[in-house]
PDB file of N, CA and C in Angstrom:
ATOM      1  N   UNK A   1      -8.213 -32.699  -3.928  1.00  0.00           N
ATOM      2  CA  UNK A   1      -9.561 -32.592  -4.449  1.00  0.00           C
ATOM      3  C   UNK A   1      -9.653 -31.372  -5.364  1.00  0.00           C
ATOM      4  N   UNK A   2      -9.601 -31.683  -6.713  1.00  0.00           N
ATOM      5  CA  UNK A   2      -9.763 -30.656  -7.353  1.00  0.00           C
ATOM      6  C   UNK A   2     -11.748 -30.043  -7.202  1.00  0.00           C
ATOM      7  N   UNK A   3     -11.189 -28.187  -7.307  1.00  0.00           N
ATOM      8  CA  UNK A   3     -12.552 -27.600  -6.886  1.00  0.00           C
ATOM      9  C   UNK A   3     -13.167 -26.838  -8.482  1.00  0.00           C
ATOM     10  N   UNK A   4     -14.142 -26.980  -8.662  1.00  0.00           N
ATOM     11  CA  UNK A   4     -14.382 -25.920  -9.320  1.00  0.00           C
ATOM     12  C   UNK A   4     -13.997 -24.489 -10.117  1.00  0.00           C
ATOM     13  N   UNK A   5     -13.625 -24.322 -11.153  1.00  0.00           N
ATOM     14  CA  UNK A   5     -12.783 -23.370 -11.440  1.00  0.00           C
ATOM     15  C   UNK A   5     -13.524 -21.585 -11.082  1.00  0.00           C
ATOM     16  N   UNK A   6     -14.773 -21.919 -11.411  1.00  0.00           N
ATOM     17  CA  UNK A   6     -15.903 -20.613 -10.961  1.00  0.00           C
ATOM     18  C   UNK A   6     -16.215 -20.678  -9.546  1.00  0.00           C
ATOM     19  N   UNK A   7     -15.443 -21.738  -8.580  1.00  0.00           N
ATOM     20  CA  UNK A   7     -15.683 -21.652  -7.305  1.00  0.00           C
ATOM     21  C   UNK A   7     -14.902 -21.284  -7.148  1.00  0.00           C
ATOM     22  N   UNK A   8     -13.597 -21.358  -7.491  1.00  0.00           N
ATOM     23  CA  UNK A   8     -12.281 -21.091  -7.146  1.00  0.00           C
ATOM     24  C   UNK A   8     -12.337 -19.268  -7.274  1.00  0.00           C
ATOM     25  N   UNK A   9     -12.759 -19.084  -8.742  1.00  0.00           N
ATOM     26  CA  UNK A   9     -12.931 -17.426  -8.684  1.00  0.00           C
ATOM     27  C   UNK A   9     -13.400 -16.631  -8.142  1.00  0.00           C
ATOM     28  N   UNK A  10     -14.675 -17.265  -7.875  1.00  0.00           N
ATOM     29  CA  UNK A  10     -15.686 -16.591  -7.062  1.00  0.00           C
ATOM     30  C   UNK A  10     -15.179 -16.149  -5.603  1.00  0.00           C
ATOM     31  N   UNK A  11     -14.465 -17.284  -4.913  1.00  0.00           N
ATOM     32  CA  UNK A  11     -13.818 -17.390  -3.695  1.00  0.00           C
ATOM     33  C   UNK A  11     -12.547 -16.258  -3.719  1.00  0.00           C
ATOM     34  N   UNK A  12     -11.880 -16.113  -4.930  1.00  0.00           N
ATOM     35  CA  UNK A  12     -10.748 -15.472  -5.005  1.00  0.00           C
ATOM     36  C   UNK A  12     -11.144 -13.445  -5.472  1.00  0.00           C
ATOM     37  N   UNK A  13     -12.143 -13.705  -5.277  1.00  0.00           N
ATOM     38  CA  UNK A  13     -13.371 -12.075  -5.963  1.00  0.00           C
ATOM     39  C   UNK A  13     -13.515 -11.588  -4.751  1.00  0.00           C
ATOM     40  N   UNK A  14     -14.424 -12.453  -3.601  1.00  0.00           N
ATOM     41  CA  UNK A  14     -14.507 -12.221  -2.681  1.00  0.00           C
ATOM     42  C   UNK A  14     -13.580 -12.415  -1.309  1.00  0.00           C
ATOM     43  N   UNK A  15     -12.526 -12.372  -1.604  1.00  0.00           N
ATOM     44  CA  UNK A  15     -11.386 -12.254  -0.680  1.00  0.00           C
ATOM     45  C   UNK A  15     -10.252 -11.373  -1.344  1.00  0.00           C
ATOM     46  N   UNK A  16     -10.435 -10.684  -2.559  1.00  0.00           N
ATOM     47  CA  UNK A  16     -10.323  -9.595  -2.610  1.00  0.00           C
ATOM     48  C   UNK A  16     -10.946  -8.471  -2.119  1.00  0.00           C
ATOM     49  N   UNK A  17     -12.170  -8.581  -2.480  1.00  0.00           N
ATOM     50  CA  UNK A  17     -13.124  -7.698  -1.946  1.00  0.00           C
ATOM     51  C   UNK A  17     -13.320  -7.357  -0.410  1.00  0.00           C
ATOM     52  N   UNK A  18     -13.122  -8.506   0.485  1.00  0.00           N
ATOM     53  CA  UNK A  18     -12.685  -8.416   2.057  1.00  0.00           C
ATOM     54  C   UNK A  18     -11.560  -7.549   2.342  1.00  0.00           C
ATOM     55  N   UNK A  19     -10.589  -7.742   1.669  1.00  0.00           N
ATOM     56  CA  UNK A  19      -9.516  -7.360   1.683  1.00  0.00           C
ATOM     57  C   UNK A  19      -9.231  -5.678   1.456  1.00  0.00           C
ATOM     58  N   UNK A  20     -10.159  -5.569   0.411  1.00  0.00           N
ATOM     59  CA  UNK A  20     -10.496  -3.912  -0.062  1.00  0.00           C
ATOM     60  C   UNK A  20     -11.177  -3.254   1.055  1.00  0.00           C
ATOM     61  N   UNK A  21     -12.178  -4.001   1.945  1.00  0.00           N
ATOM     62  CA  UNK A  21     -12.856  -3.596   3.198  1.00  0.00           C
ATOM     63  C   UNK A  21     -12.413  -3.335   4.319  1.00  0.00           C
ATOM     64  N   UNK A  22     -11.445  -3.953   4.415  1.00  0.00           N
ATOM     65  CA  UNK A  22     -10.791  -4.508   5.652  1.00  0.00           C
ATOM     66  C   UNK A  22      -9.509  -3.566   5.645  1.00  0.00           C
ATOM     67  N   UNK A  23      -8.973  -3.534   4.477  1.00  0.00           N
ATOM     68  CA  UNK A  23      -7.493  -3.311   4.491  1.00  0.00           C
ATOM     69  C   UNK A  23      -6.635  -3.695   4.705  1.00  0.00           C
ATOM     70  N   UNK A  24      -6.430  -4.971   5.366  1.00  0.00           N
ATOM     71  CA  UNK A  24      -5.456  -6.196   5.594  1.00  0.00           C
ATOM     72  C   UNK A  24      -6.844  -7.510   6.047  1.00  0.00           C
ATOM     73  N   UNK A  25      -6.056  -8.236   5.860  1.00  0.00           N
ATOM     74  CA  UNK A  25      -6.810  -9.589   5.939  1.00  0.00           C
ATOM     75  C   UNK A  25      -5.479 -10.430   6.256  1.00  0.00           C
ATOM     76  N   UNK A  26      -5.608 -11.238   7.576  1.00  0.00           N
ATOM     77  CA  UNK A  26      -4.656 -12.626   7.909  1.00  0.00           C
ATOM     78  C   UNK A  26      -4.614 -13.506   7.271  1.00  0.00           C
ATOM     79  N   UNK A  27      -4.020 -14.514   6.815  1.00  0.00           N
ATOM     80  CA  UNK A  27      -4.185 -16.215   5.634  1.00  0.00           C
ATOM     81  C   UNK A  27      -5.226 -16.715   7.141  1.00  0.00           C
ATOM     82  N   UNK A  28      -5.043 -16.166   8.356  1.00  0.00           N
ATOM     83  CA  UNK A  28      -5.939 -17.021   9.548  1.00  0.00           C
ATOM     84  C   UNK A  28      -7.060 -16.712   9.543  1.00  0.00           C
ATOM     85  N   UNK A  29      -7.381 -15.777   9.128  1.00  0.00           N
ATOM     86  CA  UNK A  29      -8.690 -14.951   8.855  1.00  0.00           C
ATOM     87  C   UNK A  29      -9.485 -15.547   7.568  1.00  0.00           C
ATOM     88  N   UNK A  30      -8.911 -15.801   6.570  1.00  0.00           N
ATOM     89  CA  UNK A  30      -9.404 -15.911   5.189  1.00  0.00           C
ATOM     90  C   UNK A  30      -9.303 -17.724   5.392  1.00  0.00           C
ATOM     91  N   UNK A  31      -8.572 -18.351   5.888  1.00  0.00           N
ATOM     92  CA  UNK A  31      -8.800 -19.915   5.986  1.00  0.00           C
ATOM     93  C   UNK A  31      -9.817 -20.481   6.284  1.00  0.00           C
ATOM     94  N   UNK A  32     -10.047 -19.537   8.084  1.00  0.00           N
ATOM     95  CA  UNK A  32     -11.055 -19.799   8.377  1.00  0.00           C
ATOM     96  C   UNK A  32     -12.478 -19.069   7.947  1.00  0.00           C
ATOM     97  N   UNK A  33     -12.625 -18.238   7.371  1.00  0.00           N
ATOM     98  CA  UNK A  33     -13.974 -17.541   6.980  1.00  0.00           C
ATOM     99  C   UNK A  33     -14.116 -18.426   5.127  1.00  0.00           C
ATOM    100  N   UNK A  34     -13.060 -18.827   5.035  1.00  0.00           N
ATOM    101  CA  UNK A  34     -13.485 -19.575   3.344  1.00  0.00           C
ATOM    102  C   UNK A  34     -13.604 -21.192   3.518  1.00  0.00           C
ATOM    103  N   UNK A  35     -13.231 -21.651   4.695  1.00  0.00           N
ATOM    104  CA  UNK A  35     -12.922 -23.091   5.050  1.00  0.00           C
ATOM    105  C   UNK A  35     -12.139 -23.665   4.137  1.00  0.00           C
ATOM    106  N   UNK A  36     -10.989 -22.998   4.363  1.00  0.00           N
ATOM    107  CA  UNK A  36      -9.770 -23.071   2.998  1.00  0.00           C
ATOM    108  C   UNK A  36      -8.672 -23.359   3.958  1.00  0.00           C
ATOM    109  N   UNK A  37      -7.541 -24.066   3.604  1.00  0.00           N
ATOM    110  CA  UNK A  37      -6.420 -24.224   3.946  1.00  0.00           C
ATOM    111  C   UNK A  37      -5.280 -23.348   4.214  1.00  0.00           C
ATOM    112  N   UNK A  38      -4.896 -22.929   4.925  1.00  0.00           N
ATOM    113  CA  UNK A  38      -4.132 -21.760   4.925  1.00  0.00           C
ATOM    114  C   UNK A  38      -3.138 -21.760   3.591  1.00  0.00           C
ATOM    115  N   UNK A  39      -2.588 -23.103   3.030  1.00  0.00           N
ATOM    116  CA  UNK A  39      -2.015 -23.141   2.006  1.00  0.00           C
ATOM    117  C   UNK A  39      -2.549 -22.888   0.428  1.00  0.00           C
ATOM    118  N   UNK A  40      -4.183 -23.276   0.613  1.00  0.00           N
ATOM    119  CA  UNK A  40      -5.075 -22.275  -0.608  1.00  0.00           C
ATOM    120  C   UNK A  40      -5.056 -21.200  -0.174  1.00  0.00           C
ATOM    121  N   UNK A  41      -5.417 -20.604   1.045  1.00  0.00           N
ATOM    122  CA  UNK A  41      -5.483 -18.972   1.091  1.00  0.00           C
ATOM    123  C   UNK A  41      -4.054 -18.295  -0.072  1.00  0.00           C
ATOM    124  N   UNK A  42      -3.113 -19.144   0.584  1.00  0.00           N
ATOM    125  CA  UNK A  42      -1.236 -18.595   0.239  1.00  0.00           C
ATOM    126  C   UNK A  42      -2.081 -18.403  -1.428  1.00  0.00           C
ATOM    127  N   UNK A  43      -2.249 -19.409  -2.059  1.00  0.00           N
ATOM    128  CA  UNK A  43      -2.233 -19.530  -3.367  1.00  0.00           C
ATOM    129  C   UNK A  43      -2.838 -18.481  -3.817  1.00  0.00           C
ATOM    130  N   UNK A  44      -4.132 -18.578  -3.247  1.00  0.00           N
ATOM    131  CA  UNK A  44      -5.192 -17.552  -3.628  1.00  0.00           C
ATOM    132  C   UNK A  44      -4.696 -16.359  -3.786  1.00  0.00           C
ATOM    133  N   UNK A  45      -4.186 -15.671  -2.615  1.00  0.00           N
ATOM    134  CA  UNK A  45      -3.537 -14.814  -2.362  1.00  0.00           C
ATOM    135  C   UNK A  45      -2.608 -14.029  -3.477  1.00  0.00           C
ATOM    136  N   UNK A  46      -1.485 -15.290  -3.625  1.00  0.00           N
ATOM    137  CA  UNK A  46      -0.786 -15.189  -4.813  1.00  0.00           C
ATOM    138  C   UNK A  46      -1.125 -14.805  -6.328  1.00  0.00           C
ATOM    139  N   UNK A  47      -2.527 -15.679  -6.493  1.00  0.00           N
ATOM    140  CA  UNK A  47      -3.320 -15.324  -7.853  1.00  0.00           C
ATOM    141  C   UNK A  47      -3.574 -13.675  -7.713  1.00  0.00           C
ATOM    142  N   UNK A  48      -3.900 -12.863  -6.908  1.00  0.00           N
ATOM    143  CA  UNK A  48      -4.706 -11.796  -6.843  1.00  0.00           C
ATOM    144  C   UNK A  48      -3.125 -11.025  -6.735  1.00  0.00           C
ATOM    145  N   UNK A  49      -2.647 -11.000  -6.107  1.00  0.00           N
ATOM    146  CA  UNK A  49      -1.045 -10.659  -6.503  1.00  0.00           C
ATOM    147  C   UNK A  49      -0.976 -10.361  -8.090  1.00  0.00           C
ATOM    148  N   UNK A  50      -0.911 -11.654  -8.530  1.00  0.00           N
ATOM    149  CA  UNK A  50      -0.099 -11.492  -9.608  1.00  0.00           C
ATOM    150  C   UNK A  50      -1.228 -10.836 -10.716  1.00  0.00           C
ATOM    151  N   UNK A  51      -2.450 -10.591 -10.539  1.00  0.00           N
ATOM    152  CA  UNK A  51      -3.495  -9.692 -10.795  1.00  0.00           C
ATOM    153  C   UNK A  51      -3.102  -8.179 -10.595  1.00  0.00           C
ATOM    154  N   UNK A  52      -2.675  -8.003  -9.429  1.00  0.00           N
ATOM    155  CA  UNK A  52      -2.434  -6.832  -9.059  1.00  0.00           C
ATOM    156  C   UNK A  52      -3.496  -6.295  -8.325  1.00  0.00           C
ATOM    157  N   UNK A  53      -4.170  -7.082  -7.558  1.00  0.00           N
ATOM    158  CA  UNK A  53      -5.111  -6.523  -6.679  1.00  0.00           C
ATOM    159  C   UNK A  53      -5.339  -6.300  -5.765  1.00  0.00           C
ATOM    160  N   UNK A  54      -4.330  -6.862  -5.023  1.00  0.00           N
ATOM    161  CA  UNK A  54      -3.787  -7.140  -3.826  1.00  0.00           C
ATOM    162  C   UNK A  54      -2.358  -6.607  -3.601  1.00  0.00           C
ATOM    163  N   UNK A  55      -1.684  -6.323  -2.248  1.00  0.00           N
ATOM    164  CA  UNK A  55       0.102  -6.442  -1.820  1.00  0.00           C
ATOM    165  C   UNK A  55      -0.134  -7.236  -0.897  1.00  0.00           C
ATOM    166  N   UNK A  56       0.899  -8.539  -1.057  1.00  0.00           N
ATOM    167  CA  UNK A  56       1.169  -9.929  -0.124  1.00  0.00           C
ATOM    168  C   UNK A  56       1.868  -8.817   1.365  1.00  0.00           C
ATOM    169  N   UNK A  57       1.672  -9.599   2.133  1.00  0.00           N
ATOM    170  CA  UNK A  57       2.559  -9.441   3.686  1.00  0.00           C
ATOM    171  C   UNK A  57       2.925 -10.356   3.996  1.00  0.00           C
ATOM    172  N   UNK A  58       3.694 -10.739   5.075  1.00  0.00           N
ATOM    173  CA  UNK A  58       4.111 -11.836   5.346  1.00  0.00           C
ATOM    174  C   UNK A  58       2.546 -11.985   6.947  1.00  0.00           C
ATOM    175  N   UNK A  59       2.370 -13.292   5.824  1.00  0.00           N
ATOM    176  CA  UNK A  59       0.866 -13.734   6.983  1.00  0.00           C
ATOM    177  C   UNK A  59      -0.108 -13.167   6.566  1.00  0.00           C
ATOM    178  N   UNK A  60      -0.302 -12.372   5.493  1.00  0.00           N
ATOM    179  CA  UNK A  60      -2.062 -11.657   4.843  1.00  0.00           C
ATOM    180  C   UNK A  60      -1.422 -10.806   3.265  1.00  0.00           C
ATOM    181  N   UNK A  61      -2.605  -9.979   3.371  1.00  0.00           N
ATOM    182  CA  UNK A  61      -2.940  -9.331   2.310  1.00  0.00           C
ATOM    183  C   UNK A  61      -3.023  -7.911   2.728  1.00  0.00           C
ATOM    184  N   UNK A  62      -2.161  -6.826   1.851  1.00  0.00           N
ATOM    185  CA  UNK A  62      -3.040  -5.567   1.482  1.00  0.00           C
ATOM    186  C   UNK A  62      -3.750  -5.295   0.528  1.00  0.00           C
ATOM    187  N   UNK A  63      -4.498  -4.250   1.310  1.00  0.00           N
ATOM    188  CA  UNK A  63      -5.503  -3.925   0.120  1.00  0.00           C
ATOM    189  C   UNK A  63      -4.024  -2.632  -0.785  1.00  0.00           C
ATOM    190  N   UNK A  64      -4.608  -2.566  -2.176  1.00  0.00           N
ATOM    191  CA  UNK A  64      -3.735  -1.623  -2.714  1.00  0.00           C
ATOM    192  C   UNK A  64      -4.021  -0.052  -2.698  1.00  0.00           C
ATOM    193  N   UNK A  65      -4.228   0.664  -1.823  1.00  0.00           N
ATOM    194  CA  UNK A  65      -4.935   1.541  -1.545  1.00  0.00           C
ATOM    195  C   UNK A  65      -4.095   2.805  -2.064  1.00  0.00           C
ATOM    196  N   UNK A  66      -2.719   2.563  -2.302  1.00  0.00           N
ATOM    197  CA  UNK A  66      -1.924   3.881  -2.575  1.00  0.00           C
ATOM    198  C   UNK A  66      -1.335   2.961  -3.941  1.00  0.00           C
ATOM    199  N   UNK A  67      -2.162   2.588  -4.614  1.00  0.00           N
ATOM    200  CA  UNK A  67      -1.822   2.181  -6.206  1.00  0.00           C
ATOM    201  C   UNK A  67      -1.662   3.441  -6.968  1.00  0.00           C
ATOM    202  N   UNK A  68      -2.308   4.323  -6.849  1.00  0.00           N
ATOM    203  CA  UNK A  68      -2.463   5.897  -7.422  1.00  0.00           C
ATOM    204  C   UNK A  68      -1.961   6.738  -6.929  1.00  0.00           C
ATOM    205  N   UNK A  69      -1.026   6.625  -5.815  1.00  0.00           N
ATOM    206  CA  UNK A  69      -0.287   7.451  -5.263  1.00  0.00           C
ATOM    207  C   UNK A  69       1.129   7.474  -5.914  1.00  0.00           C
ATOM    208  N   UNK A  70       1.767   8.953  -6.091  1.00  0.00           N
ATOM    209  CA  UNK A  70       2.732   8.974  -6.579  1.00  0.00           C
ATOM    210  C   UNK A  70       4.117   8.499  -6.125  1.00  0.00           C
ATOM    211  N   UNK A  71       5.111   7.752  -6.923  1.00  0.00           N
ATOM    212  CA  UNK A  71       6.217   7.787  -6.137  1.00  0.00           C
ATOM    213  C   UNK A  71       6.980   8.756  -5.463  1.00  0.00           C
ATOM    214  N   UNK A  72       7.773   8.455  -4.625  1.00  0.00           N
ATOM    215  CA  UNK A  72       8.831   9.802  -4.615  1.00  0.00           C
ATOM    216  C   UNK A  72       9.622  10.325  -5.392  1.00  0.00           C
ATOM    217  N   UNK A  73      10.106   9.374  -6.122  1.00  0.00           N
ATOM    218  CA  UNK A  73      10.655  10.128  -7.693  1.00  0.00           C
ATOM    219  C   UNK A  73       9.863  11.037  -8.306  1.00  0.00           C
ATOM    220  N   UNK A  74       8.396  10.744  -8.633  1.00  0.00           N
ATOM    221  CA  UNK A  74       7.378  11.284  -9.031  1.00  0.00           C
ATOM    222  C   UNK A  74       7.151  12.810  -8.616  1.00  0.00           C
ATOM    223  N   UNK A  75       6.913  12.644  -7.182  1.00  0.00           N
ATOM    224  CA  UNK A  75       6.973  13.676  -6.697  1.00  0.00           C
ATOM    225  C   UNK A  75       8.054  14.891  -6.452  1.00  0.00           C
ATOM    226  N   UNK A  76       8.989  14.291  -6.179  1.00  0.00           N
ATOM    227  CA  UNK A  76      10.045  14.692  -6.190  1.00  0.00           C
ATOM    228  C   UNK A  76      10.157  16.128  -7.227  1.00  0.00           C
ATOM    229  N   UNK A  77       9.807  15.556  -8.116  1.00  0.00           N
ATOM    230  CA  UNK A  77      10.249  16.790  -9.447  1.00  0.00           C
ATOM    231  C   UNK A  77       8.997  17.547 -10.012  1.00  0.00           C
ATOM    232  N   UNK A  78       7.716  17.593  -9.004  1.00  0.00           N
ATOM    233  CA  UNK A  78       6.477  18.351  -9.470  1.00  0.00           C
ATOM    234  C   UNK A  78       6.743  19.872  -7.985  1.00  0.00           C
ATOM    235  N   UNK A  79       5.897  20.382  -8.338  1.00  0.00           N
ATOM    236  CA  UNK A  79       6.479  21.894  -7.324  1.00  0.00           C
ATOM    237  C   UNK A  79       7.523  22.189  -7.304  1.00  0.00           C
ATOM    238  N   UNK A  80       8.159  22.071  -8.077  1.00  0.00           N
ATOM    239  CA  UNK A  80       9.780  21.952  -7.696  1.00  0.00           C
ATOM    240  C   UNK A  80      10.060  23.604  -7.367  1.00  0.00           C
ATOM    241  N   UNK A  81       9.445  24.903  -7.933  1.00  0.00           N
ATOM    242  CA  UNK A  81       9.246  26.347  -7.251  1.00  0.00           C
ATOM    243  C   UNK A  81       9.053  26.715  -6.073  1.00  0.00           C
ATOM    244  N   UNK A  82       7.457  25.704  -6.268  1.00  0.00           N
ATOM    245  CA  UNK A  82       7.011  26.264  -4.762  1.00  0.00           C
ATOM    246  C   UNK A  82       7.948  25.513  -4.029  1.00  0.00           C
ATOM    247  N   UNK A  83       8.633  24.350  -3.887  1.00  0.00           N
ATOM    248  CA  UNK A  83       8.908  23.963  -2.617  1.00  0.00           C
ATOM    249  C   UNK A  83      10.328  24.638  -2.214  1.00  0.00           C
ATOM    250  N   UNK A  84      11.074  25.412  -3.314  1.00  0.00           N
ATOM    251  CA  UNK A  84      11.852  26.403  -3.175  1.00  0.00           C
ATOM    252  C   UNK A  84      11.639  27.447  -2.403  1.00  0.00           C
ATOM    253  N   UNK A  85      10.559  28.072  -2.632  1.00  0.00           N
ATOM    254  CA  UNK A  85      10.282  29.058  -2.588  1.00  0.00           C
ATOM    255  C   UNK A  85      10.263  29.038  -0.625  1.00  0.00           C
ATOM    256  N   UNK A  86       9.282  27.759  -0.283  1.00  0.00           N
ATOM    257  CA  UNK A  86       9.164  27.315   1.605  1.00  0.00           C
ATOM    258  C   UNK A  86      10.313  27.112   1.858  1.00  0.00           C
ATOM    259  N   UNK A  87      11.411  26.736   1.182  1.00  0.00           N
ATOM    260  CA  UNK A  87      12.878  26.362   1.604  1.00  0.00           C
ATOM    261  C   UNK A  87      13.593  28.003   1.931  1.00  0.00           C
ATOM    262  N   UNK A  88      13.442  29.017   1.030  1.00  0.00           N
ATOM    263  CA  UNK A  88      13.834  30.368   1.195  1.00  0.00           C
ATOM    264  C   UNK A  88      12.713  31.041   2.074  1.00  0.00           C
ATOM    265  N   UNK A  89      12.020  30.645   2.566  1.00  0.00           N
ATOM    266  CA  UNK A  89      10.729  31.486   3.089  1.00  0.00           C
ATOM    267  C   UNK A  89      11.166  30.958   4.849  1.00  0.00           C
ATOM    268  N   UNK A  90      11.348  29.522   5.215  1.00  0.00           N
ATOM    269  CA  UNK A  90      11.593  29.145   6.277  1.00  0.00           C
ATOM    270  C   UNK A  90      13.082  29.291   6.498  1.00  0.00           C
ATOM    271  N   UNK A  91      14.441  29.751   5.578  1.00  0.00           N
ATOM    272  CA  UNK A  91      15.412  29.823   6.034  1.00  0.00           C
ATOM    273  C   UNK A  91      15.689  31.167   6.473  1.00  0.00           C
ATOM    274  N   UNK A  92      14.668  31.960   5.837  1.00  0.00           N
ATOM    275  CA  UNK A  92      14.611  33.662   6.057  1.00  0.00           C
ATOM    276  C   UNK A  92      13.957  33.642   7.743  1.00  0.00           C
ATOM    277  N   UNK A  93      13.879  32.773   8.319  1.00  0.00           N
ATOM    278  CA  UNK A  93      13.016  33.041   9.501  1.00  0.00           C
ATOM    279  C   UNK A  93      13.634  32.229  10.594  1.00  0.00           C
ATOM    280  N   UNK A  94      14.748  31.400  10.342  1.00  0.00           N
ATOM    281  CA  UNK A  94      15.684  30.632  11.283  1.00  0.00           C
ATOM    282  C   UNK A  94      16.870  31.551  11.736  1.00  0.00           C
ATOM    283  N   UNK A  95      17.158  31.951  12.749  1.00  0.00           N
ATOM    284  CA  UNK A  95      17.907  33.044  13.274  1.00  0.00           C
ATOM    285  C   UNK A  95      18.953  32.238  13.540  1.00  0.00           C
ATOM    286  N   UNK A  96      20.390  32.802  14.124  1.00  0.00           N
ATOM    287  CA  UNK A  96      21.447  32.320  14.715  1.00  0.00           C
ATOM    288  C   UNK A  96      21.337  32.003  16.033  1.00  0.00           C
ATOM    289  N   UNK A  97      21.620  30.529  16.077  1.00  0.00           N
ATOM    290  CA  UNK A  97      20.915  29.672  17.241  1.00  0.00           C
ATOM    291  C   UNK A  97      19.948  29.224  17.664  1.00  0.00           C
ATOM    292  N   UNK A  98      19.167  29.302  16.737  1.00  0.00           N
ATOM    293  CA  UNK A  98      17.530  28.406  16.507  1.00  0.00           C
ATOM    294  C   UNK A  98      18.076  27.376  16.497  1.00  0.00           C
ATOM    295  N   UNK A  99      16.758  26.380  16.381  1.00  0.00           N
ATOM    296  CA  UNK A  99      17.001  24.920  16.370  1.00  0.00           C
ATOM    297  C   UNK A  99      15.707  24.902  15.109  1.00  0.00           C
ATOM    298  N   UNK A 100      15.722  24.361  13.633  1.00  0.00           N
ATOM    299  CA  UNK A 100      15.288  23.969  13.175  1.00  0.00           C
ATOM    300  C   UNK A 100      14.847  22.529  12.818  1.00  0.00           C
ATOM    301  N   UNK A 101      13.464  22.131  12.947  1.00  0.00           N
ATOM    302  CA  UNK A 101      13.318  20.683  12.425  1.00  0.00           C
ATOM    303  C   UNK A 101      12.462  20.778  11.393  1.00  0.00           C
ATOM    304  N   UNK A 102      13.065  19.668  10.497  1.00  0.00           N
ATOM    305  CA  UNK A 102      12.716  19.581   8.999  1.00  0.00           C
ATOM    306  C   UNK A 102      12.206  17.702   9.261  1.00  0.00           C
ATOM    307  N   UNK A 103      10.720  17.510   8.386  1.00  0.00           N
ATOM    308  CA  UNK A 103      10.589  16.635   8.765  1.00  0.00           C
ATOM    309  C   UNK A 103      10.720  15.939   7.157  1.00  0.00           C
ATOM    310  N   UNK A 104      10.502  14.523   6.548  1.00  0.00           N
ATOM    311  CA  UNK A 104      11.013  13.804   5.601  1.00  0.00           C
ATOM    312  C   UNK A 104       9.708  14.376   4.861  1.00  0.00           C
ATOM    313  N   UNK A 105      10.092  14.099   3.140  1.00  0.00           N
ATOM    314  CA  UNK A 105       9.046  14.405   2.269  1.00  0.00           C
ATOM    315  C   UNK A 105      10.082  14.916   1.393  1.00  0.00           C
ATOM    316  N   UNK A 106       9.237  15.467   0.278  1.00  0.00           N
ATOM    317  CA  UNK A 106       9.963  15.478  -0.959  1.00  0.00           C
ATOM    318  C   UNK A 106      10.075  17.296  -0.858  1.00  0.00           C
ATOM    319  N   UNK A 107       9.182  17.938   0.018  1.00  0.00           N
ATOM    320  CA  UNK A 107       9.685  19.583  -0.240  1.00  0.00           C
ATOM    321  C   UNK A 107      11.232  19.535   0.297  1.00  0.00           C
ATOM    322  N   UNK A 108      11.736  19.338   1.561  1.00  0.00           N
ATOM    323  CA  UNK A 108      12.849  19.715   1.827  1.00  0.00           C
ATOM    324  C   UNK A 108      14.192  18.851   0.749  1.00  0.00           C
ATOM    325  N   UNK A 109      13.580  17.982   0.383  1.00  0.00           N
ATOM    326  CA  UNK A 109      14.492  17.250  -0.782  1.00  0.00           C
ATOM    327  C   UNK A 109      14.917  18.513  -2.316  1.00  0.00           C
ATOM    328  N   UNK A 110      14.032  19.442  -2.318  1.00  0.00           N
ATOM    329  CA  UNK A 110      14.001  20.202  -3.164  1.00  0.00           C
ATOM    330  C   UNK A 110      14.878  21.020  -3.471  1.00  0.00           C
TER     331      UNK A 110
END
């Protein structure tokens, strides 16, 4: 049954927009709250994907919430002083036979 193309959008606006609310959304969630097929949800889904408005999961949707967040490459090579500087500041303070823990991130990469 072909639907409406402004129904189709409209439907695909607002299951983005759930999705932005929510922060994940199930295809079980969105089937049943659109009375959609889990195999239109997939599609739907897919459209807003390939929009970029969405990140697929396996079984839902993210919202894109760290779209503006930097990579680690990115990061990687900004502070690149200061995070020197905590690397010589915390090795000046580790004695012989301490136990140091360093946790992941881009300062100790520095």
């Amino acid at each position: 049954m072909k639907v409406a193309r402004h129904i189709v959008e409209a439907r695909r606006e607002s299951i983005a927009s759930l999705v932005r609310q929510r922060g994940y959304l199930p295809i079980q969630v969105i089937s049943q709250r659109f009375r959609i097929s889990p195999a239109t949800a997939r599609r739907d889904l897919d459209e807003l994907v390939s929009q970029r408005l969405l990140t697929r999961t396996h079984g839902g949707a993210l919202s894109d919430f760290n779209r503006d967040f930097a990579s680690l490459a990115e990061r990687r090579t900004t502070e690149t002083e200061a995070k020197r500087l905590i690397g010589l500041s915390a090795a000046a303070m580790v004695k012989s036979g301490m136990t140091l823990y360093i946790d992941a991130g881009t300062t100790p990469l520095a």
